[in-house]
C-alpha atoms as a PDB file:
ATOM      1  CA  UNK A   1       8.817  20.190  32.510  1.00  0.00           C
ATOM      2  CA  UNK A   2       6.329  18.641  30.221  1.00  0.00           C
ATOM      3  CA  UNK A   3       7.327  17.549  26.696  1.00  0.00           C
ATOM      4  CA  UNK A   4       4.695  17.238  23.962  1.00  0.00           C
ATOM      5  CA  UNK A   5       5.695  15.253  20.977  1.00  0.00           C
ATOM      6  CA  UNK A   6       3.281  15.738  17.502  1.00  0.00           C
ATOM      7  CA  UNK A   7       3.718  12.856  15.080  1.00  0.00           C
ATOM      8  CA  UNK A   8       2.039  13.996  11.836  1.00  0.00           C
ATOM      9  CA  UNK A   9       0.476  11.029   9.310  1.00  0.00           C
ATOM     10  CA  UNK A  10       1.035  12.843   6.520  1.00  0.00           C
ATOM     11  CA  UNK A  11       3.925  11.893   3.992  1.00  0.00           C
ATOM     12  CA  UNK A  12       7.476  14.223   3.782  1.00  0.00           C
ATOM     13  CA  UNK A  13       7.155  16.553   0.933  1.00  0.00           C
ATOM     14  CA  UNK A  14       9.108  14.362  -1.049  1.00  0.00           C
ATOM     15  CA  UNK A  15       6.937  11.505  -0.220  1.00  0.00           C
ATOM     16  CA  UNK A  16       3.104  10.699  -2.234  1.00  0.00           C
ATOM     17  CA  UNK A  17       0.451   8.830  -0.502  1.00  0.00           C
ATOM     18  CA  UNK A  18      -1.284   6.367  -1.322  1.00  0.00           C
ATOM     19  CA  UNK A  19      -4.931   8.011  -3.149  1.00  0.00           C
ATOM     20  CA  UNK A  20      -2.573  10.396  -4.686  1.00  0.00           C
ATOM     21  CA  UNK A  21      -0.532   7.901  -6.681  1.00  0.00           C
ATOM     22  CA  UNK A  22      -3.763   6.384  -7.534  1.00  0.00           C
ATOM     23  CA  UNK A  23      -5.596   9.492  -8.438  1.00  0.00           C
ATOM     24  CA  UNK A  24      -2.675  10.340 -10.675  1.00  0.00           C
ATOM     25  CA  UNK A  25      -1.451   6.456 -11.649  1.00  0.00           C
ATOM     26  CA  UNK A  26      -1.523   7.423 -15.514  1.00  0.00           C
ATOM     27  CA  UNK A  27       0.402  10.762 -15.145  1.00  0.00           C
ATOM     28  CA  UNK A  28       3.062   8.940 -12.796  1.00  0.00           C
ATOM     29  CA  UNK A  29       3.093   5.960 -15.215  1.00  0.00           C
ATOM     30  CA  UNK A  30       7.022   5.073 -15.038  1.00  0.00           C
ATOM     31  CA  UNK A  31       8.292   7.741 -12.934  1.00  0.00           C
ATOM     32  CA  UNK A  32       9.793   6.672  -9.827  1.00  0.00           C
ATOM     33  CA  UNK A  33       8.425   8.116  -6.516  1.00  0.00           C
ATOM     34  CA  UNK A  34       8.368   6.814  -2.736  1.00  0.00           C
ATOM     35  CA  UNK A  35       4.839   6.015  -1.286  1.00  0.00           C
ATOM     36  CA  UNK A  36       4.038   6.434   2.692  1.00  0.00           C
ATOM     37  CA  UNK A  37       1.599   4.167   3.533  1.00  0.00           C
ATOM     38  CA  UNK A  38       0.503   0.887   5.927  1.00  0.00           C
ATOM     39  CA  UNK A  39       2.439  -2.001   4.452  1.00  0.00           C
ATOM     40  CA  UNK A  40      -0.521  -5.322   5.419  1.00  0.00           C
ATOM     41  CA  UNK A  41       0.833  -9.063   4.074  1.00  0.00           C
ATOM     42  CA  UNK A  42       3.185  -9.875   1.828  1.00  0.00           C
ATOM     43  CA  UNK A  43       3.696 -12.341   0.091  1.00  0.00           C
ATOM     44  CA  UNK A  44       2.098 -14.814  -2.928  1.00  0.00           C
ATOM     45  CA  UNK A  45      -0.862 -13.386  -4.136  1.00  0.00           C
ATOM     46  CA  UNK A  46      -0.996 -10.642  -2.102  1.00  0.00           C
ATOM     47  CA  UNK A  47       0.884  -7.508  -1.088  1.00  0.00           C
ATOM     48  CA  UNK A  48      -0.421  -4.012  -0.637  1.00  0.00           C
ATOM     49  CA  UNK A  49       0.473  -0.669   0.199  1.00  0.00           C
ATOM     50  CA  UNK A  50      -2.844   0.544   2.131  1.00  0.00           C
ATOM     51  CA  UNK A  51      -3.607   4.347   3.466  1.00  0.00           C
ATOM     52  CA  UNK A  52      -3.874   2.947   7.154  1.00  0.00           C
ATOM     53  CA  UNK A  53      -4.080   0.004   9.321  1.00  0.00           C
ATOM     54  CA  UNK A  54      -7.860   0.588   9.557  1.00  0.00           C
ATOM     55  CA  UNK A  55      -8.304   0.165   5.646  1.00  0.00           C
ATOM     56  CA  UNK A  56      -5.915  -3.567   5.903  1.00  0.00           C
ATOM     57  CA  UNK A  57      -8.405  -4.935   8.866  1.00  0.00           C
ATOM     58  CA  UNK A  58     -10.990  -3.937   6.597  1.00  0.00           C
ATOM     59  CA  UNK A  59      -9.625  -5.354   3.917  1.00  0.00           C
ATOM     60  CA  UNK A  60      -8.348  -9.101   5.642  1.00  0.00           C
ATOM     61  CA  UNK A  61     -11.805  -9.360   7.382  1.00  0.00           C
ATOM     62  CA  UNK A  62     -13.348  -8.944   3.962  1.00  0.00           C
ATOM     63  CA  UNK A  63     -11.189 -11.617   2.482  1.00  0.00           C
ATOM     64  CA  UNK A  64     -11.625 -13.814   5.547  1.00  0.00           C
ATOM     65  CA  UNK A  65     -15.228 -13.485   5.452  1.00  0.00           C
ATOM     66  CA  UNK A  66     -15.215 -14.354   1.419  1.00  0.00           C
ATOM     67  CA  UNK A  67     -12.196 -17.460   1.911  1.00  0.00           C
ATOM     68  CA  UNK A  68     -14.975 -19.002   4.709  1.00  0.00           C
ATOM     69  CA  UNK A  69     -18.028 -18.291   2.805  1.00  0.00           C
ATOM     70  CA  UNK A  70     -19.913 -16.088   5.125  1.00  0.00           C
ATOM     71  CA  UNK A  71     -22.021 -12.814   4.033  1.00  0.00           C
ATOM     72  CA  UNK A  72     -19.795 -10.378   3.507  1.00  0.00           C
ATOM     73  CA  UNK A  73     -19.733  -6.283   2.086  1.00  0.00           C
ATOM     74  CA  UNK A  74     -17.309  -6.013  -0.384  1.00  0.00           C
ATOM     75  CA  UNK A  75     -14.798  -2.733   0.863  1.00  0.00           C
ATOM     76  CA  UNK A  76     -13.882  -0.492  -1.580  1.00  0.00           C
ATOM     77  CA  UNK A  77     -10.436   0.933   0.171  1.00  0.00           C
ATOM     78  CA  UNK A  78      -7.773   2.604  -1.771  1.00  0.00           C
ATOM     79  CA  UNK A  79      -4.548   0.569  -1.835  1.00  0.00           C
ATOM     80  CA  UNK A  80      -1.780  -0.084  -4.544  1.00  0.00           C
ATOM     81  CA  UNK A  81      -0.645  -3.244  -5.689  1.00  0.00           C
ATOM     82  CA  UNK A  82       3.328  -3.882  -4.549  1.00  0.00           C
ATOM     83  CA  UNK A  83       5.108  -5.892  -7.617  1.00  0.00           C
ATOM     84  CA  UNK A  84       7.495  -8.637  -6.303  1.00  0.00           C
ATOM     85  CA  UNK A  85      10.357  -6.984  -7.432  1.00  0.00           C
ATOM     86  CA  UNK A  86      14.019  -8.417  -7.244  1.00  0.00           C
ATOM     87  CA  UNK A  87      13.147 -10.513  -3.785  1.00  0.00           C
ATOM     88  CA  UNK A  88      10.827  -7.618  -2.555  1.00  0.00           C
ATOM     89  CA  UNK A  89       8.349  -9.951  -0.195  1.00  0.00           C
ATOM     90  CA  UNK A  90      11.605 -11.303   1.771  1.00  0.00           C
ATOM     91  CA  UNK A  91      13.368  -7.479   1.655  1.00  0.00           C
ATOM     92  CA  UNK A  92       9.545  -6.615   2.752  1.00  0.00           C
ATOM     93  CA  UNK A  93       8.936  -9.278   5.513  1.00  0.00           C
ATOM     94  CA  UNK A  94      10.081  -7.221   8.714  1.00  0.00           C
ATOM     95  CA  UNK A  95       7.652  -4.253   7.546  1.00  0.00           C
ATOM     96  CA  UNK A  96       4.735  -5.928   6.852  1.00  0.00           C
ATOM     97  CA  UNK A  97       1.923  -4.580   9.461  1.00  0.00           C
ATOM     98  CA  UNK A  98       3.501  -1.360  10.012  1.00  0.00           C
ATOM     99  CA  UNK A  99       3.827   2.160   7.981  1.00  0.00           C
ATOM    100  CA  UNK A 100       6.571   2.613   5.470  1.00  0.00           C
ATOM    101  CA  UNK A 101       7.847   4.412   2.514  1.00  0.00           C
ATOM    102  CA  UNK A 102       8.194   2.462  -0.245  1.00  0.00           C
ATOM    103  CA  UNK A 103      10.297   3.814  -3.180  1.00  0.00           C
ATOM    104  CA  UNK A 104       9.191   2.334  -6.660  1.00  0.00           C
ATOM    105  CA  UNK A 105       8.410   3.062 -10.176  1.00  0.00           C
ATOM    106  CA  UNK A 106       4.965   3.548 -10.484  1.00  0.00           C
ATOM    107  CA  UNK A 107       3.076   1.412 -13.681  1.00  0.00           C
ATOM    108  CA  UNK A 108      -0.669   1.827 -14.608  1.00  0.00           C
ATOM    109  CA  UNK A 109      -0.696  -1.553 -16.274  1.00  0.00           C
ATOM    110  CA  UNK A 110      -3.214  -3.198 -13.603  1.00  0.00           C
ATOM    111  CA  UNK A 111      -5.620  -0.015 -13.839  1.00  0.00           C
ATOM    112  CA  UNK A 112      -8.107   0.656 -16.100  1.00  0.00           C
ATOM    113  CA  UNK A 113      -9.964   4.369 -15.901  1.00  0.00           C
ATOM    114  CA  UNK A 114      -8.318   4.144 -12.590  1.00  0.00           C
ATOM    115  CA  UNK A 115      -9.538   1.193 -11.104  1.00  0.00           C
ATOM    116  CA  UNK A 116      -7.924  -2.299 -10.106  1.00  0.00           C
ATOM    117  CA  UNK A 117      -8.121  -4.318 -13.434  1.00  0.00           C
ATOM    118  CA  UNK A 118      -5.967  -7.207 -12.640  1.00  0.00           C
ATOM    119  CA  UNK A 119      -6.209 -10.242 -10.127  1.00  0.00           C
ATOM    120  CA  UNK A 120      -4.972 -11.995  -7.775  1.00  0.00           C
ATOM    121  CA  UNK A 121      -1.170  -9.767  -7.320  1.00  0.00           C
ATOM    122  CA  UNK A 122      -1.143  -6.873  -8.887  1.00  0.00           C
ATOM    123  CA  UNK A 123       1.621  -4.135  -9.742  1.00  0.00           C
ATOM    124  CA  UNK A 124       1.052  -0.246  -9.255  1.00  0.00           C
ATOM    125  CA  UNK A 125       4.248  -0.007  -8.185  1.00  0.00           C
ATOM    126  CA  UNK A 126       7.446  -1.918  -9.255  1.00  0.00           C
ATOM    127  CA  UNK A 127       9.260  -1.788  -5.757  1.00  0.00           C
ATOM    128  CA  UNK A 128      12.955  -0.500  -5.574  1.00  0.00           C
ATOM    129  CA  UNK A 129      12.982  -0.156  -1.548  1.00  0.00           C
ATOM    130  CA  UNK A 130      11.351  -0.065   1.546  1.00  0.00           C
ATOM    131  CA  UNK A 131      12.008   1.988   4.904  1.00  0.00           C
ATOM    132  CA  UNK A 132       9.879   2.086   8.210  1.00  0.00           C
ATOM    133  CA  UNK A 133       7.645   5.546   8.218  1.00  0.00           C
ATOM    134  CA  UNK A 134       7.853   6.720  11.978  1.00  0.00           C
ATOM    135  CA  UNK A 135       4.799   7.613  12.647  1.00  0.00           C
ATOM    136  CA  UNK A 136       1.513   6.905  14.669  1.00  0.00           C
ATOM    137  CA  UNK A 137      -1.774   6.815  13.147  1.00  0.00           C
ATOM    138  CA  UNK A 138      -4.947   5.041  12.817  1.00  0.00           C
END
């Protein structure tokens, strides 16, 4: 007997992803919503809710390439900002590199028509928790 097992990328219906919270960031602004999406670093500066692995390696060979001072093309992937929250990188740190839903209330204060407006660590979403998304993808 064969088995076939079909693991779908796309969020639960009670679950956003990622370029629809951003497409919809002002609408959202203080509601509370969970996000499915590839959790890269985080930590610091940095920590980001990205639509797939793909768009993080982009994303970390961009920066590497920028840190070192080689040529680089600047990548333009969608991705929201993850807010520290109370103790959110440690609560975050056996996730990182992996898919997850992250439940959050969702703040337009580092967008501006949209786009990324502030540096270095920015906040989309104001994290409340984190759970591993069980699924395969890119």
């Amino acid at each position: 007997m064969t088995v076939l097992l079909f693991v779908s990328c796309s969020p639960r219906p009670d679950e956003m992803n990622v370029e629809t919270v951003i497409s919809r960031i002002d609408a959202l602004n203080g509601k509370t919503v969970s996000v499915a999406g590839y959790l890269g670093e985080c930590g610091g500066y940095e920590c980001a809710l990205y639509r797939t692995k793909r768009d993080a390696d982009l994303t970390n060979h961009w920066m590497r390439n920028s840190r070192a001072g080689r040529p680089f093309e600047i990548v333009d992937v969608p991705t929201l900002g993850i807010g520290t929250g109370a103790n959110f990188d440690a609560t975050a740190a056996p996730f990182t590199n992996s898919y997850v839903v992250i439940k959050g209330i969702v703040t337009n204060e580092c967008r501006f028509n949209g786009k990324p407006a502030c540096t270095d660590r920015s906040t989309d979403l104001k994290p409340v928790s984190i759970r591993s998304k069980e699924t395969a993808a890119n």
